[in-house]
N, C-alpha and C. Protein backbone atom coordinates (compact mmCIF):
# COMPACT_ATOMS: atom_id res chain seq x y z
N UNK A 1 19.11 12.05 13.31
CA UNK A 1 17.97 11.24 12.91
C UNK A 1 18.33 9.75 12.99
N UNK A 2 19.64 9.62 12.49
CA UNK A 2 19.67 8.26 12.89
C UNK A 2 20.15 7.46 13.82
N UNK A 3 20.34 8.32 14.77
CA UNK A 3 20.71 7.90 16.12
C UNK A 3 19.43 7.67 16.62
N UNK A 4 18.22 8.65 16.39
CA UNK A 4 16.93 8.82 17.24
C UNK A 4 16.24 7.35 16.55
N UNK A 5 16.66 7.15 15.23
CA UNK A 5 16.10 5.90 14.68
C UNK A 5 16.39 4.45 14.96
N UNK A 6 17.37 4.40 15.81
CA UNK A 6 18.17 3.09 16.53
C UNK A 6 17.93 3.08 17.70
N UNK A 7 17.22 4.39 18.62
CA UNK A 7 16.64 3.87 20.04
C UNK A 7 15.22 3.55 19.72
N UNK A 8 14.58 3.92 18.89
CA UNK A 8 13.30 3.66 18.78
C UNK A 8 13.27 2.01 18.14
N UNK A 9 14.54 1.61 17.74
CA UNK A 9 14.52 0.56 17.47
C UNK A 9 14.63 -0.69 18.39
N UNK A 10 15.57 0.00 19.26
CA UNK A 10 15.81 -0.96 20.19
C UNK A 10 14.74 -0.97 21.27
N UNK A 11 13.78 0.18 21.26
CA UNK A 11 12.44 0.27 22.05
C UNK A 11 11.26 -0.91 21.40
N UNK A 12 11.65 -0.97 19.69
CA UNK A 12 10.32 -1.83 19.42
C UNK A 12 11.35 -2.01 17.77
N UNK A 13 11.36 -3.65 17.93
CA UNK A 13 12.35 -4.05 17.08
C UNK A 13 11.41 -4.24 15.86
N UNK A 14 10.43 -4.14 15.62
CA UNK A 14 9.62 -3.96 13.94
C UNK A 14 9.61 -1.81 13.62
N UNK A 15 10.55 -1.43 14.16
CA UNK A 15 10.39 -0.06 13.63
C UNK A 15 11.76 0.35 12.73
N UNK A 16 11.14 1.09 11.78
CA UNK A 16 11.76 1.29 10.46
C UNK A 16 11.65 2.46 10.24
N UNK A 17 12.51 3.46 9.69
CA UNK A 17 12.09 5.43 9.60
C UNK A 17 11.18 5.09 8.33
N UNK A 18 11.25 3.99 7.26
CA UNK A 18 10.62 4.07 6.18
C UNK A 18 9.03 3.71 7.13
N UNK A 19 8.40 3.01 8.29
CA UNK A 19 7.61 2.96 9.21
C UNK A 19 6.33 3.96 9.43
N UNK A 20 7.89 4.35 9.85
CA UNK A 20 7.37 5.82 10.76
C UNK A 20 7.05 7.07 9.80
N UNK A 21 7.58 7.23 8.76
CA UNK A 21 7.33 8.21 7.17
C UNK A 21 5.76 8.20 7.46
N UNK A 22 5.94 6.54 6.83
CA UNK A 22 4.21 6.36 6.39
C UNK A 22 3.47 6.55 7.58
N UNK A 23 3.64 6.21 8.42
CA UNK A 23 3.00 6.21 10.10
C UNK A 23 2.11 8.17 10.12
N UNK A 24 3.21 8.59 9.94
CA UNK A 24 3.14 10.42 10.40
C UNK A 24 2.11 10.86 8.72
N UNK A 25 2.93 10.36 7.94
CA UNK A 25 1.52 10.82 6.82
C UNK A 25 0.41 10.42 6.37
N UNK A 26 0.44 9.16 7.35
CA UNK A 26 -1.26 8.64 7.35
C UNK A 26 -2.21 9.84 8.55
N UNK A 27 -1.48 9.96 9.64
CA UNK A 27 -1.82 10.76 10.89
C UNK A 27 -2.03 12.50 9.81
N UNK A 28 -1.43 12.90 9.73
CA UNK A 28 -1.67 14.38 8.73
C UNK A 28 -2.39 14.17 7.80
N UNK A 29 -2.14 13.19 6.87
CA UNK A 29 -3.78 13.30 5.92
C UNK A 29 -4.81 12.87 6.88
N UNK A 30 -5.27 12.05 8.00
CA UNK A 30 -6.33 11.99 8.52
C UNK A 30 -6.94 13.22 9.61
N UNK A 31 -6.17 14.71 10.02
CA UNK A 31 -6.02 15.09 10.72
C UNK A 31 -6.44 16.37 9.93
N UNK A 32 -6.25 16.69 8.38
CA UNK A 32 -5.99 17.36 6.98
C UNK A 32 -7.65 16.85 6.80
N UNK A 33 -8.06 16.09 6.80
CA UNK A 33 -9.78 15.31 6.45
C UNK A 33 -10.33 15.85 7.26
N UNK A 34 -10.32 15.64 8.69
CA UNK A 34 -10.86 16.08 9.57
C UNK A 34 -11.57 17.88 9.81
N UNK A 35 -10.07 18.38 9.31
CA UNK A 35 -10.12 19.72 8.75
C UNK A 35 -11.32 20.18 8.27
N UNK A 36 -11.22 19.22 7.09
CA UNK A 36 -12.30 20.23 5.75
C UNK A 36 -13.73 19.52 6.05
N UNK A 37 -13.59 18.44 6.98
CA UNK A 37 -15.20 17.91 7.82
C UNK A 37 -15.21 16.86 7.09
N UNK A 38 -14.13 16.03 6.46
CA UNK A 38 -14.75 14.69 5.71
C UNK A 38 -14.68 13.59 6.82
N UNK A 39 -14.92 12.53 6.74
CA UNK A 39 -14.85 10.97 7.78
C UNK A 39 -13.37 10.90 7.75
N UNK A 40 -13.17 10.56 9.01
CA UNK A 40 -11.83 10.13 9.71
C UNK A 40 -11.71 8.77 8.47
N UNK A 41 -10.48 8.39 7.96
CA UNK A 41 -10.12 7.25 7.66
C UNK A 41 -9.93 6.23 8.55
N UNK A 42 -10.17 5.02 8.42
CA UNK A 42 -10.71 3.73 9.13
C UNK A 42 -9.11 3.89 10.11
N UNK A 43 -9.39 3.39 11.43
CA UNK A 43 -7.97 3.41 12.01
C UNK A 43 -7.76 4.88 12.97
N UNK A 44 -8.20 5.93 12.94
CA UNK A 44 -8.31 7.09 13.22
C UNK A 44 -9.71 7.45 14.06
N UNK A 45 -9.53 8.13 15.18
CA UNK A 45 -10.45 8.48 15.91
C UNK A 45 -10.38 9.97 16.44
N UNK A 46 -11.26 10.76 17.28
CA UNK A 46 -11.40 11.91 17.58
C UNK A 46 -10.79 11.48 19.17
N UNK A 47 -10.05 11.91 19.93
CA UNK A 47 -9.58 12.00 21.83
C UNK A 47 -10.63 12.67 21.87
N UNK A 48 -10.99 12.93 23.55
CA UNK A 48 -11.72 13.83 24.00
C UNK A 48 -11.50 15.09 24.12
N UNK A 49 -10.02 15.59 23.68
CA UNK A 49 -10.06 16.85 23.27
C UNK A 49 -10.37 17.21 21.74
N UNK A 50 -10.17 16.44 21.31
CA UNK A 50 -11.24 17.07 19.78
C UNK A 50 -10.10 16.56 18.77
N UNK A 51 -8.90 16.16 19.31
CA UNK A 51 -7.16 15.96 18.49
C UNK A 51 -7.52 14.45 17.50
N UNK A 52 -6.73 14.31 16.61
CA UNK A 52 -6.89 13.55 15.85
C UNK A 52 -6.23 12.26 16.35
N UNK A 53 -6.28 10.73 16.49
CA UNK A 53 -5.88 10.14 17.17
C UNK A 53 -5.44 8.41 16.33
N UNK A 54 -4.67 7.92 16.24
CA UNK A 54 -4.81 6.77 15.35
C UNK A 54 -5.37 5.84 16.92
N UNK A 55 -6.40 5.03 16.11
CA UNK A 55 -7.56 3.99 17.10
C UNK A 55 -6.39 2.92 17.08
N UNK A 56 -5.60 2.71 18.74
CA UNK A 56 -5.15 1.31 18.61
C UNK A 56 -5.47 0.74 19.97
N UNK A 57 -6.77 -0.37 20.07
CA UNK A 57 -7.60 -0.38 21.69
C UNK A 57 -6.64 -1.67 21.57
N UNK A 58 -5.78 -1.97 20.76
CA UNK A 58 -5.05 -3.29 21.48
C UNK A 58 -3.82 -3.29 21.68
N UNK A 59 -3.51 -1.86 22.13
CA UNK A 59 -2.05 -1.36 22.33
C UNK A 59 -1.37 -2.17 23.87
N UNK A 60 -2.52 -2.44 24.24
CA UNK A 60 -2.52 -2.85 25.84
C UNK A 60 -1.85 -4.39 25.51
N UNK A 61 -2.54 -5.05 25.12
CA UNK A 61 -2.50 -6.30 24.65
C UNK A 61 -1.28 -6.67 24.05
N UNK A 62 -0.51 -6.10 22.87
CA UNK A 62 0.39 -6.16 22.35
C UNK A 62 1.87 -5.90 23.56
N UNK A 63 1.69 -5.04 24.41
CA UNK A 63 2.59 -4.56 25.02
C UNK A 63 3.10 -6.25 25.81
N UNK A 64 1.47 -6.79 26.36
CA UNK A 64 1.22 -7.88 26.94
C UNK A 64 2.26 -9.23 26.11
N UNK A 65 1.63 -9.10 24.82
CA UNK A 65 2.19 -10.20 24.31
C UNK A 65 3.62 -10.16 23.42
N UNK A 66 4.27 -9.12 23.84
CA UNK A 66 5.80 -8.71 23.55
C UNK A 66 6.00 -8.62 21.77
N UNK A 67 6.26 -8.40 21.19
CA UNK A 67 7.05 -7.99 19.80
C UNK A 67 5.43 -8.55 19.17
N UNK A 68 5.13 -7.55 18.11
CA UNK A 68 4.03 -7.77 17.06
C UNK A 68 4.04 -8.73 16.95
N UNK A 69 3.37 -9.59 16.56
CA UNK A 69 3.11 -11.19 15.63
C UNK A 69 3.06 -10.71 14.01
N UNK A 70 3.87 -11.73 13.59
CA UNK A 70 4.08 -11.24 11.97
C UNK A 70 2.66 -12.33 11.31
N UNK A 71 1.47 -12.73 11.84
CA UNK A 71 0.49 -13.18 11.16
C UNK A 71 -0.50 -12.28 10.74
N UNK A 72 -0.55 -12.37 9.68
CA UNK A 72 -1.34 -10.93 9.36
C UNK A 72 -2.77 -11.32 9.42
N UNK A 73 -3.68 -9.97 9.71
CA UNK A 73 -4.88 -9.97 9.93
C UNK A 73 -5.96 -10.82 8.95
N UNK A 74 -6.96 -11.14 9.23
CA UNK A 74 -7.79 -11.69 8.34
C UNK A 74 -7.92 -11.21 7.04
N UNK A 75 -8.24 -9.64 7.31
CA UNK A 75 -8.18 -9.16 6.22
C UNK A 75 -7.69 -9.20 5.01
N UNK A 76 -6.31 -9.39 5.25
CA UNK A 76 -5.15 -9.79 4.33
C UNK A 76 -4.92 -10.94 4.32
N UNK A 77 -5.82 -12.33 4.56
CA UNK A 77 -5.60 -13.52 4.34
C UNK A 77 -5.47 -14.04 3.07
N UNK A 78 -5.34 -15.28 2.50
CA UNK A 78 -5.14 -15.79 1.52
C UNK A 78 -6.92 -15.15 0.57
N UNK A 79 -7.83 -15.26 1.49
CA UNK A 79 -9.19 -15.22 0.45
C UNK A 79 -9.57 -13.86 0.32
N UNK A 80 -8.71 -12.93 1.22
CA UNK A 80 -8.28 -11.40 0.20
C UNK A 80 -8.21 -11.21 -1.16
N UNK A 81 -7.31 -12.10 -1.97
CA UNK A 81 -6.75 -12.28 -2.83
C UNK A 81 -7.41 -13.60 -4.19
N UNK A 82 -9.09 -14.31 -2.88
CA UNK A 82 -9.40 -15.07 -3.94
C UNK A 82 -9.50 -14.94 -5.38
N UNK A 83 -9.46 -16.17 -6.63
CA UNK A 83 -9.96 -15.59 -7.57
C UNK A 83 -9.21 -14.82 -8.73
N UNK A 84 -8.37 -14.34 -7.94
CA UNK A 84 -6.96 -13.35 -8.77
C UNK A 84 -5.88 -14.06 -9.54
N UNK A 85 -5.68 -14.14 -10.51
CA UNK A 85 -4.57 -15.04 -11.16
C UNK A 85 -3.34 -13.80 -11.82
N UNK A 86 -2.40 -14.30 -11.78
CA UNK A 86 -1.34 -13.49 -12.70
C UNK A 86 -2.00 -13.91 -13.89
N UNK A 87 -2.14 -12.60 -14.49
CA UNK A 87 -2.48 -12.08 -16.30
C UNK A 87 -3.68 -11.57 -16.80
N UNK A 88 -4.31 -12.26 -15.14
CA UNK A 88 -6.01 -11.56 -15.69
C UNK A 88 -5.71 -9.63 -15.29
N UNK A 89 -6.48 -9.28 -16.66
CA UNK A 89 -6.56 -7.94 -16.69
C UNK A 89 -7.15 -7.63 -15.43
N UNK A 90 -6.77 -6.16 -14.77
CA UNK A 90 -7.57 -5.66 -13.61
C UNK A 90 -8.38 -3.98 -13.26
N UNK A 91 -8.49 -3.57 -12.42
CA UNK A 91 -8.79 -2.13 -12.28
C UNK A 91 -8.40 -2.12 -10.75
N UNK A 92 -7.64 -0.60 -10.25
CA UNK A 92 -7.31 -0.78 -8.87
C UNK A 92 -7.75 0.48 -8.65
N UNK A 93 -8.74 0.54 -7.11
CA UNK A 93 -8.89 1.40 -6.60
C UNK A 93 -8.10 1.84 -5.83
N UNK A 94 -7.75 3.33 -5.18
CA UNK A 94 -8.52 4.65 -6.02
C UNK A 94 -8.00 5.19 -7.54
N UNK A 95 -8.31 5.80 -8.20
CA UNK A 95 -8.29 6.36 -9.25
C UNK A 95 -8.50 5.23 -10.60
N UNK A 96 -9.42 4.58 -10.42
CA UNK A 96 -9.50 3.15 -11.55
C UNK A 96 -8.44 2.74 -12.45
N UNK A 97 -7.72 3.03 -12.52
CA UNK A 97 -6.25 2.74 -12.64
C UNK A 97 -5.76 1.06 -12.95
N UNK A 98 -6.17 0.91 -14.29
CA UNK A 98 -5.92 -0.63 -14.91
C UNK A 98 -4.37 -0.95 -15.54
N UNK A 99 -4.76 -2.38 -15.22
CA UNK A 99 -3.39 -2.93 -15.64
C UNK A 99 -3.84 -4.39 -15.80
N UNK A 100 -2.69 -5.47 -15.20
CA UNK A 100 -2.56 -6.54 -15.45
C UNK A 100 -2.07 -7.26 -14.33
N UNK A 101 -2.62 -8.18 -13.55
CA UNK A 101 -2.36 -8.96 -12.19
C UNK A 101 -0.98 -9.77 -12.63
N UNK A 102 0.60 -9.03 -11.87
CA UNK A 102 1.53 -9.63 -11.96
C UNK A 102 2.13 -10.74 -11.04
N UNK A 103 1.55 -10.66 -9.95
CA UNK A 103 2.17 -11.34 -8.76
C UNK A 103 0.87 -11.52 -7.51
N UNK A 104 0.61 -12.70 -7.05
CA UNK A 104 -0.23 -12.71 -6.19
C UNK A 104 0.02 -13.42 -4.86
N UNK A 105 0.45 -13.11 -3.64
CA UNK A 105 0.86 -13.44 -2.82
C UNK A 105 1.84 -12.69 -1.85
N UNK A 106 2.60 -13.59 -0.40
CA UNK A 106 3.23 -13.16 0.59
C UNK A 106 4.38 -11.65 -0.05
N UNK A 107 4.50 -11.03 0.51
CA UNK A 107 5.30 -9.95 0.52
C UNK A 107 6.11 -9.46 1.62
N UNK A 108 7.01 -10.35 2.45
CA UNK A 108 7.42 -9.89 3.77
C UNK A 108 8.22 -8.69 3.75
N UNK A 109 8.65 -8.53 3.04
CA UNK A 109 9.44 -7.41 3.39
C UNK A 109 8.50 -5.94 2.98
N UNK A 110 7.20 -6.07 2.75
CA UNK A 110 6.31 -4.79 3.27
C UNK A 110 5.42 -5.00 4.53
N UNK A 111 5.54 -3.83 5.01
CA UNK A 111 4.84 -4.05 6.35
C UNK A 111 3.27 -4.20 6.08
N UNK A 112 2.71 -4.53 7.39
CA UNK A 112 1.29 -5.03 7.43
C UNK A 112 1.31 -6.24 7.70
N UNK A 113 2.16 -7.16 6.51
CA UNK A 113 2.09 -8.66 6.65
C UNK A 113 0.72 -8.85 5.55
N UNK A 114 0.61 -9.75 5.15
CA UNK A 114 -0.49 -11.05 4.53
C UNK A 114 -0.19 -10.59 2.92
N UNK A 115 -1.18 -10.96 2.26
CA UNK A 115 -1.05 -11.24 0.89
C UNK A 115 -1.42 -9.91 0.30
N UNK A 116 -0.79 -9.72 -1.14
CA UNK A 116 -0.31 -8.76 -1.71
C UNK A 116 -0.65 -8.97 -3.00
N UNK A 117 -1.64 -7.57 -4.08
CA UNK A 117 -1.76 -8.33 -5.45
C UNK A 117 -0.21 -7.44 -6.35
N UNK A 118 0.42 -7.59 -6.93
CA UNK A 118 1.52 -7.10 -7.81
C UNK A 118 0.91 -6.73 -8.97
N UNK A 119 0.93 -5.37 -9.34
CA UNK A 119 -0.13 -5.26 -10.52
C UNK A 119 0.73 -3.99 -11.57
N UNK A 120 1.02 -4.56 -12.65
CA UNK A 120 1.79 -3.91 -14.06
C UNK A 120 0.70 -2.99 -14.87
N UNK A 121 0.68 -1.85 -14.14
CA UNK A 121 -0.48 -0.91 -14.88
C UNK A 121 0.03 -0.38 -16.34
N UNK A 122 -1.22 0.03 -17.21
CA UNK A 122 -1.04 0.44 -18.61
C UNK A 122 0.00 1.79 -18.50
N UNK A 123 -0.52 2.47 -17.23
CA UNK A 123 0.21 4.13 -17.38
C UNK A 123 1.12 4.15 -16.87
N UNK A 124 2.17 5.23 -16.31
CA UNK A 124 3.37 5.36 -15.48
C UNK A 124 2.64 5.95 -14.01
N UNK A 125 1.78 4.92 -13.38
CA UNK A 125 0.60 5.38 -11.78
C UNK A 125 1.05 4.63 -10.96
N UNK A 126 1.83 3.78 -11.03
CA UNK A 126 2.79 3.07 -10.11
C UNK A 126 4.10 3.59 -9.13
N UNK A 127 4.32 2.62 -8.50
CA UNK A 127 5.52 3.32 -7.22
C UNK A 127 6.81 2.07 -7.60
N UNK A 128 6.52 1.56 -8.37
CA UNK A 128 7.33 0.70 -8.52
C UNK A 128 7.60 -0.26 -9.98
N UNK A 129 8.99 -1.06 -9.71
CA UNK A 129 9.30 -1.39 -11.16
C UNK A 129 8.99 -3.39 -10.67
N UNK A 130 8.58 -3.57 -9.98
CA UNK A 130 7.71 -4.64 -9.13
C UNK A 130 8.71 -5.22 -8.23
N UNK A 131 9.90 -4.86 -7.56
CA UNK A 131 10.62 -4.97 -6.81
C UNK A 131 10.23 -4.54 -5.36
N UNK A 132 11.18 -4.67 -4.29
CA UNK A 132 10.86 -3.89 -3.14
C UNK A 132 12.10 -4.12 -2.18
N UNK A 133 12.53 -2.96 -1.99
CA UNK A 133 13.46 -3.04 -0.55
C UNK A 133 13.76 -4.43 0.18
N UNK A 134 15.31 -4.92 0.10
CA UNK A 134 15.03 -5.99 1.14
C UNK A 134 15.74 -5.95 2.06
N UNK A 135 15.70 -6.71 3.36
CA UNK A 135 16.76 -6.78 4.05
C UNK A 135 17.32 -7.51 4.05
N UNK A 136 17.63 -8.16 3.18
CA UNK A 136 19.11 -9.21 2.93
C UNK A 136 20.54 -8.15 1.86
N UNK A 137 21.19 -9.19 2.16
CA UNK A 137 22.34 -7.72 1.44
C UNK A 137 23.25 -7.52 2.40
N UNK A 138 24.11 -6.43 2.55
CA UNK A 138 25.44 -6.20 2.80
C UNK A 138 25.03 -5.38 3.60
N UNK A 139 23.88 -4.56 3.98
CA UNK A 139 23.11 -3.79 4.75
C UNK A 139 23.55 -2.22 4.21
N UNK A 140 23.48 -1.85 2.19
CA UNK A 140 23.99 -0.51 2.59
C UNK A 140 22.12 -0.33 2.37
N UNK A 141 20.94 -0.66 2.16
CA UNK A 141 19.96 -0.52 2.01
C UNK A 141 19.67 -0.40 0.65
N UNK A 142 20.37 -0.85 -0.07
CA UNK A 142 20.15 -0.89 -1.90
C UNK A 142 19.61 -2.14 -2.25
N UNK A 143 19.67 -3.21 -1.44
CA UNK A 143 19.43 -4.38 -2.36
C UNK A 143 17.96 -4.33 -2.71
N UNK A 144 17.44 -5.15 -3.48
CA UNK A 144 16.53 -5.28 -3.97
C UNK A 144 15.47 -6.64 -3.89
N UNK A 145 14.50 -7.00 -3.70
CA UNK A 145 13.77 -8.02 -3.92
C UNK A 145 12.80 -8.31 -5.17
N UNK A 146 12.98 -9.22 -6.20
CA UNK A 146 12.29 -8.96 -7.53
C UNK A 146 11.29 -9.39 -7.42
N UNK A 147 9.35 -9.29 -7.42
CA UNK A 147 8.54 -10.07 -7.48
C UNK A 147 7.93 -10.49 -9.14
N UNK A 148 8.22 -9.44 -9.65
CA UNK A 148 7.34 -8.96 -11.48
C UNK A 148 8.47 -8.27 -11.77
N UNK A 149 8.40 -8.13 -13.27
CA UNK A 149 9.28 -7.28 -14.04
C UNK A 149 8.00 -6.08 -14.55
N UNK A 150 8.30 -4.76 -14.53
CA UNK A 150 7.97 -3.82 -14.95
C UNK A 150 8.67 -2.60 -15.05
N UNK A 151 8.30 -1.89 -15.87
CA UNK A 151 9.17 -0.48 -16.32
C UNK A 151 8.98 0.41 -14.57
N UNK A 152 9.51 1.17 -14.77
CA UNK A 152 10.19 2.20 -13.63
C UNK A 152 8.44 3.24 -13.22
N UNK A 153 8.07 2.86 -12.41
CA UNK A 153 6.65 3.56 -12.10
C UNK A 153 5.21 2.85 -12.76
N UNK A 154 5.59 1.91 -13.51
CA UNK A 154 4.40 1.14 -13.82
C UNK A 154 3.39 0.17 -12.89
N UNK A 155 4.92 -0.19 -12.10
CA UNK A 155 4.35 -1.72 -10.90
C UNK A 155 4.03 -1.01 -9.65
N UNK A 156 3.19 -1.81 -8.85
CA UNK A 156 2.66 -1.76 -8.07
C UNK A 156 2.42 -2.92 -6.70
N UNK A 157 2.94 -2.62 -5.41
CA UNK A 157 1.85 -4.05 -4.75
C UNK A 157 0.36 -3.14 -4.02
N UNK A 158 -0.75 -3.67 -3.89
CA UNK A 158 -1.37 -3.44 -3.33
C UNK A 158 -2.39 -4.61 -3.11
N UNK A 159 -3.50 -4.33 -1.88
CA UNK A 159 -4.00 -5.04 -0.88
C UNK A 159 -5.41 -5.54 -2.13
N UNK A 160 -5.34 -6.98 -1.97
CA UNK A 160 -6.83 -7.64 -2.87
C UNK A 160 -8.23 -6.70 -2.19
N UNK A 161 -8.13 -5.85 -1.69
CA UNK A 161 -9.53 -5.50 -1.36
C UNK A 161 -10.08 -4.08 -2.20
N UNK A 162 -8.61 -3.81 -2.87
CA UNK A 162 -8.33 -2.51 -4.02
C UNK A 162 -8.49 -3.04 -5.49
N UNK A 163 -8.75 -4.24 -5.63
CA UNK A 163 -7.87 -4.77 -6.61
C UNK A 163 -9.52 -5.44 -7.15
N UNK A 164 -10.13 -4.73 -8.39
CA UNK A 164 -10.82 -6.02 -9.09
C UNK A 164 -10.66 -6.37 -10.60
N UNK A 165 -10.88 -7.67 -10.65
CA UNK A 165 -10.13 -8.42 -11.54
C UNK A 165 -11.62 -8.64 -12.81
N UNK A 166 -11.55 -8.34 -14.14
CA UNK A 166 -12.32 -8.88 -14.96
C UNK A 166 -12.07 -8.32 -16.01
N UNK A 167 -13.51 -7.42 -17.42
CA UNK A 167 -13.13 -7.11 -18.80
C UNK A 167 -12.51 -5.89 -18.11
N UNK A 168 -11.20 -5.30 -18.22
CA UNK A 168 -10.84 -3.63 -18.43
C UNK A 168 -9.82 -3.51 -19.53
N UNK A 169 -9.95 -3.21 -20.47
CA UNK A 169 -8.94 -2.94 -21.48
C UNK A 169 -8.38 -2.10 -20.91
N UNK A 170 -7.26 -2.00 -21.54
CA UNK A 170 -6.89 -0.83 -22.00
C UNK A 170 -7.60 0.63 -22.56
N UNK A 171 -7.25 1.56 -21.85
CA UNK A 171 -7.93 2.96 -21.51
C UNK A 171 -7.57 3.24 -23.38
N UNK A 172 -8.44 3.50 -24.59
CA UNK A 172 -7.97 5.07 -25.36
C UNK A 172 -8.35 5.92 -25.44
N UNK A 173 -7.48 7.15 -25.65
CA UNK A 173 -7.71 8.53 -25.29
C UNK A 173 -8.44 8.95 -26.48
N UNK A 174 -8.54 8.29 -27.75
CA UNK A 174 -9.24 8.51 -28.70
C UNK A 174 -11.01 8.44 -28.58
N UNK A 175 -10.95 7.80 -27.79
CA UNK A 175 -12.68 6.54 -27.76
C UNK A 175 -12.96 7.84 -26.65
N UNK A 176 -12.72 8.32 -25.91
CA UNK A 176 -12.83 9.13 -24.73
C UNK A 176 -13.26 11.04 -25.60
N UNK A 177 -12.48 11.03 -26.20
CA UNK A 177 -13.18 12.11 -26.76
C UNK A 177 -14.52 12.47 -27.45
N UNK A 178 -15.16 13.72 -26.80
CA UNK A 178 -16.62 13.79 -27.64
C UNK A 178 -16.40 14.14 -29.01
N UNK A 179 -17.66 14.42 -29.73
CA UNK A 179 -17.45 14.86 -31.04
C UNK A 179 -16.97 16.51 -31.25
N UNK A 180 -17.60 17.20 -30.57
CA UNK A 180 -17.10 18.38 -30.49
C UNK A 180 -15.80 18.59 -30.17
N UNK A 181 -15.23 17.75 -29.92
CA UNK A 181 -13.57 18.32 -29.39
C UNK A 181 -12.85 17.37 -30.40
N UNK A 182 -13.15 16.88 -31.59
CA UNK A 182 -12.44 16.48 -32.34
C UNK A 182 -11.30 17.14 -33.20
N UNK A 183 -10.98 18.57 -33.24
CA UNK A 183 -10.09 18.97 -33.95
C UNK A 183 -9.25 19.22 -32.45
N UNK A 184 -9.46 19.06 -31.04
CA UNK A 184 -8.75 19.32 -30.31
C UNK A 184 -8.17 18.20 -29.75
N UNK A 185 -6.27 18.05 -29.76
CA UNK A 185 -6.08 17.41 -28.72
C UNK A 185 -5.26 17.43 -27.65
């Protein structure tokens, strides 16, 4: 594997097996959708044999203009992220999933490129302790990059277009129960 992961590198110098992970399980959950008849996820198309296909019509182009450009898409521009301050409470889609806006901005060392919200959720729904993989270091792949401090599965980065910012308290499990299920918990 990691021999096969150093020609593919030297074929296209932005490729990473951590890349290619996410690459293959975006392709199987969209392929897994397709299955049970839901909408292709954005990025994904049907070939003319019926196969599941990730949509890239500017594969041509890129080949043209040699190694990716690390400017990230509009999408992920600075006004992605308008509006957002570290501390204002938030809610992140999917699963409404609130917390607290820790970090707002560049994130190079995750792929995609552009701006990034850092968000310290109430529960343990996070992938992270608000750190991230870097490539600086001694190269054994341990080092770390700190953006936020948070407990171990609390933090999060994700894209301002997941991310809205206003009143969300804090979730209680008390206020959530009906009256009938009061001797149950």
């Amino acid at each position: 594997l990691r021999d096969w992961g150093r020609q593919q590198k030297k074929k296209d110098s932005t490729f990473t097996l951590a890349k290619h992970a996410r690459e293959h399980r975006e392709l199987v959950e969209a392929q897994r959708q397709h299955k049970l008849g839901l909408p292709l996820p954005p990025g994904f198309v049907l070939d003319s044999a019926g196969t599941v296909i990730r949509d890239e019509p500017d594969e041509i182009h890129r080949e043209l203009e040699g190694p990716r450009s690390t400017i990230a898409p509009t999408e992920y521009d600075e006004a992605s992220v308008s509006g957002m301050e570290v501390g204002q409470r938030c809610q992140v889609e999917p699963g409404s999933r609130r917390g607290v806006v820790s970090y707002v901005g560049l994130v190079p060392e995750l792929s995609g490129g552009g701006y990034w919200v850092g968000v310290t959720f109430d529960e343990p729904v996070g992938k992270t302790d608000g750190s991230v993989p870097s490539n600086l270091g001694n190269g054994n792949g341990k080092e770390t990059k700190r953006y936020f401090e948070a407990m171990p599965q609390y933090g999060s980065f994700v894209r301002g277009k997941n991310v809205q910012v206003g009143d969300f308290p804090e979730r209680d499990i008390f206020d959530e129960l009906d009256d009938e299920s009061e001797d149950e918990l």
